[in-house]
Protein backbone atom coordinates (compact mmCIF):
# COMPACT_ATOMS: atom_id res chain seq x y z
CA UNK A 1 -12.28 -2.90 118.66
CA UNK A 2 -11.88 -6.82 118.39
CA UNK A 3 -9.72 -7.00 121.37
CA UNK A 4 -13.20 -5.39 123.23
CA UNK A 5 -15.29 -8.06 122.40
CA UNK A 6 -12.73 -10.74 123.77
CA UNK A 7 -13.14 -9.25 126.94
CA UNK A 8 -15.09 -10.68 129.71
CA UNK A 9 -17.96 -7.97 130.22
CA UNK A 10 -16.55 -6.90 133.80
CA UNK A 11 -13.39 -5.85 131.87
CA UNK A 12 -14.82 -3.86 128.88
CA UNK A 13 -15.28 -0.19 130.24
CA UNK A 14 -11.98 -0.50 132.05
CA UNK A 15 -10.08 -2.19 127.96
CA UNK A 16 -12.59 1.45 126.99
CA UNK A 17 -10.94 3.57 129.40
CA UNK A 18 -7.42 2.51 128.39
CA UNK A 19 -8.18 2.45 124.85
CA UNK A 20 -9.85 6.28 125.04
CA UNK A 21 -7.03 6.59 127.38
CA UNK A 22 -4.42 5.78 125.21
CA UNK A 23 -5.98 7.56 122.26
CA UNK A 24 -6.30 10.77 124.02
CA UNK A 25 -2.28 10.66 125.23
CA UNK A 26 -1.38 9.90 121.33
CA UNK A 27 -3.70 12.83 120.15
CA UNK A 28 -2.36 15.33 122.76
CA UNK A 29 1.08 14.14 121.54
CA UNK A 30 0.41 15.45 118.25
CA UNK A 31 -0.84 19.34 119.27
CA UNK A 32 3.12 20.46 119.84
CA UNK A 33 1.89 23.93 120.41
CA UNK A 34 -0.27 25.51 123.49
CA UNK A 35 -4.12 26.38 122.41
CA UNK A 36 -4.72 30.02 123.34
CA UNK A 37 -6.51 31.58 125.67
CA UNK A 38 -6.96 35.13 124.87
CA UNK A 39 -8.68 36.06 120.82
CA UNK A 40 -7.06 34.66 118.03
CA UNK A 41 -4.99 37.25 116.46
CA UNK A 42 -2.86 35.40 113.80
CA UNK A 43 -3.32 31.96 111.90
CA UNK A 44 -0.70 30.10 110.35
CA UNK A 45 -1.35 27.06 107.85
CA UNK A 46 0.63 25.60 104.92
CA UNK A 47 3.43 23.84 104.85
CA UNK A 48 3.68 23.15 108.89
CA UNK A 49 4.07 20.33 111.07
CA UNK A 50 3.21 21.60 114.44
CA UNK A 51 -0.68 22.55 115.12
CA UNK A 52 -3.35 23.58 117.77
CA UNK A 53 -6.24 23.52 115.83
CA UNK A 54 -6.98 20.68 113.02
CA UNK A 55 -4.38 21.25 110.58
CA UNK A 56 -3.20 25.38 111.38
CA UNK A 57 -1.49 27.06 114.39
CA UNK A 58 -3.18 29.68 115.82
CA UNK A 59 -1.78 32.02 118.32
CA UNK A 60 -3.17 34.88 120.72
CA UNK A 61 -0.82 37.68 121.90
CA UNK A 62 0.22 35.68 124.89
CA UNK A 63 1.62 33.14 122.54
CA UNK A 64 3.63 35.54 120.18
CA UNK A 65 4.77 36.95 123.18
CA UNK A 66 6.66 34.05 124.51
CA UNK A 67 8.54 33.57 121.28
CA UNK A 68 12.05 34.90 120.69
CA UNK A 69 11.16 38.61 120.41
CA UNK A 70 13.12 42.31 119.28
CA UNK A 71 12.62 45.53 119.58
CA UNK A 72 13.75 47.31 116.70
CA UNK A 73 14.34 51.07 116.10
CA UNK A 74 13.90 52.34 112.70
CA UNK A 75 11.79 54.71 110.62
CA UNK A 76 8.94 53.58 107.88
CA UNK A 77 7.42 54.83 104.85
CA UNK A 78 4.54 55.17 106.80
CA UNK A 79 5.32 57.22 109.53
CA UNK A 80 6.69 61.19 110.04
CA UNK A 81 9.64 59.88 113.20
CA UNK A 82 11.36 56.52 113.94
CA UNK A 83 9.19 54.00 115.58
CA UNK A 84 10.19 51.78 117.90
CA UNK A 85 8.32 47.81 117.32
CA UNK A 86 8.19 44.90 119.00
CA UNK A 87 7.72 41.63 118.57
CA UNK A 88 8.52 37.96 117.58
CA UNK A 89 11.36 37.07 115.11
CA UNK A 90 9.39 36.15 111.80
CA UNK A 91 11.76 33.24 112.20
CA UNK A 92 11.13 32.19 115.67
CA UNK A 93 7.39 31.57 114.31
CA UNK A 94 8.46 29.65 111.39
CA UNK A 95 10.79 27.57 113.98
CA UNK A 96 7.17 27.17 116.60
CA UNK A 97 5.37 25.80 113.44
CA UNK A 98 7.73 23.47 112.30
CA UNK A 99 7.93 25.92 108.95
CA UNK A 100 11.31 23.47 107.86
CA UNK A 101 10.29 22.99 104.11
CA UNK A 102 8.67 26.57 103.00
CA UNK A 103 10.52 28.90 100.75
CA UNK A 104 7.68 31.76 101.09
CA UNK A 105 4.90 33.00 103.37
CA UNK A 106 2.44 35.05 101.87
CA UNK A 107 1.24 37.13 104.76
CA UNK A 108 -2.64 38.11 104.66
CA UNK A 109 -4.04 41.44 106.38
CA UNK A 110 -7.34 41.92 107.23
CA UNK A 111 -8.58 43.68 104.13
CA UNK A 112 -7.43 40.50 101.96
CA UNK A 113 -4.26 42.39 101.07
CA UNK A 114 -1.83 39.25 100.31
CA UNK A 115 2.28 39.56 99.76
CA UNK A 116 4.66 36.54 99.04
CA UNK A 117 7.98 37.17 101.84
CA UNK A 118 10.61 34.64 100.33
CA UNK A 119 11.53 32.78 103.90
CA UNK A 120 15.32 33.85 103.51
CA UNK A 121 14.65 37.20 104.12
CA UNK A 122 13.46 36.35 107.98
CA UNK A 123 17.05 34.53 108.23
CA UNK A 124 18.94 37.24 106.36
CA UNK A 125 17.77 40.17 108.52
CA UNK A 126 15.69 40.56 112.04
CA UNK A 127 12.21 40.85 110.44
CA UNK A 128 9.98 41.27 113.38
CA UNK A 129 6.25 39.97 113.11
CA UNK A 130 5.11 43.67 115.38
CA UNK A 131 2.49 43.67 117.71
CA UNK A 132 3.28 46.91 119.76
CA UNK A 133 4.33 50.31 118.60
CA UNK A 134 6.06 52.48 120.57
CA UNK A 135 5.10 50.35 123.87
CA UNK A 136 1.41 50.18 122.89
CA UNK A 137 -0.12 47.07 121.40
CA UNK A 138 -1.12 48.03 118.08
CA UNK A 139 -4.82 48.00 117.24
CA UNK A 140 -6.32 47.65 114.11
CA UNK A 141 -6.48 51.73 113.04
CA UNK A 142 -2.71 51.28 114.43
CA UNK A 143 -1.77 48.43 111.66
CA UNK A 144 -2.26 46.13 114.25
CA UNK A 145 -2.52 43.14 114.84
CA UNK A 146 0.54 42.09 113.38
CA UNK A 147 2.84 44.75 111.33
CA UNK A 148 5.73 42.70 109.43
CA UNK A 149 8.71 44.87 109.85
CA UNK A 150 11.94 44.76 108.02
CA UNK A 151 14.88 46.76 110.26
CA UNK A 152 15.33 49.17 107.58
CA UNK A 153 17.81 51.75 109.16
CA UNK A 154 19.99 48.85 110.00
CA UNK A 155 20.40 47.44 106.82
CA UNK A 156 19.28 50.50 103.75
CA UNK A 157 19.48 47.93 100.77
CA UNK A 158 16.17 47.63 102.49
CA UNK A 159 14.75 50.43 101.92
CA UNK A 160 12.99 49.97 98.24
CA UNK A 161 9.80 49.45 96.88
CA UNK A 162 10.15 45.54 96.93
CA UNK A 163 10.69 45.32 100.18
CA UNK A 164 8.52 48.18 101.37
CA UNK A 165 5.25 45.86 99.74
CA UNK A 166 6.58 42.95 102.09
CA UNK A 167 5.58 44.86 105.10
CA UNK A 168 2.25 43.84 105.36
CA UNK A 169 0.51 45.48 107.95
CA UNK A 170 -3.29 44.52 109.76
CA UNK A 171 -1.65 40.54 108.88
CA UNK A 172 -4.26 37.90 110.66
CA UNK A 173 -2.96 35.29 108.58
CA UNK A 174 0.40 33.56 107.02
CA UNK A 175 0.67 30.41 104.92
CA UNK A 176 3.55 28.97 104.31
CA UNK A 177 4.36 27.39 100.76
């Protein structure tokens, strides 16, 4: 502000404008992710260096969409027939939030349900952060919005208690520790 009041007074909205200028470019610098534009589905906070809101990422479906995705085939606890789900690589969102130092997300679901996922496990096997079932997007009833998934017919060490807590379903939340 001392460089504004060396200014002849012709000159101070235009040393404003750059300065607001200037600011704004530096702040929009710092926001490496898109801001949705649908509802909110999942928030992310923690340990993470890129944002879209204050200090978390949030993300819409749109936005999980466009990250690194599978489909994986396998059958659940919690249904009678395989499933088929879709959806981001866990790790793909840890990559979009800049996730580099965090050694576990605990995952929180609607009903305040809470699970620590060490982070190797989404770089050990294709966990999927599911937003569609069987080519519908999962609702709420449906363990929507996100379902963490673990490919357990790929990999059957999987398939164990331990693991079977991990996948969180109804998750609206992840922070990263």
């Amino acid at each position: 502000m001392a460089i504004m009041t060396i200014l002849p007074p012709g000159w101070r909205t235009l040393g404003q404008t750059l300065l607001l200028t200037a600011g704004l470019a530096s702040a929009s610098l710092s926001f490496g992710l898109d801001r949705p534009e649908g509802r909110v589905i999942l928030t992310v906070s923690g340990d993470i260096s890129e944002t879209n809101m204050g200090d978390t990422a949030v993300f819409d479906h749109a936005m999980l969409e466009a990250l690194d995705g599978r489909v994986t085939v396998t059958s659940t606890p919690w249904h009678d027939q395989q499933m088929t789900f879709e959806g981001p690589l866990a790790r793909a969102l840890l990559e979009a939030v800049g996730a580099e130092e965090g050694e576990r997300v605990r995952a929180i679901a609607l009903n305040d349900y809470e699970v620590s996922i060490p982070v190797e496990d989404f770089y050990a096997y294709d966990v999927i952060l599911a937003t569609h079932a069987n080519g519908s997007r999962m609702s709420v009833r449906e363990h929507g919005p996100v379902f963490v998934i673990y490919p357990f017919d790929a990999h059957p060490e999987l398939n164990q208690e331990t693991i079977y807590s991990r996948s969180a379903w109804q998750v609206n939340r992840l922070i990263i520790d």
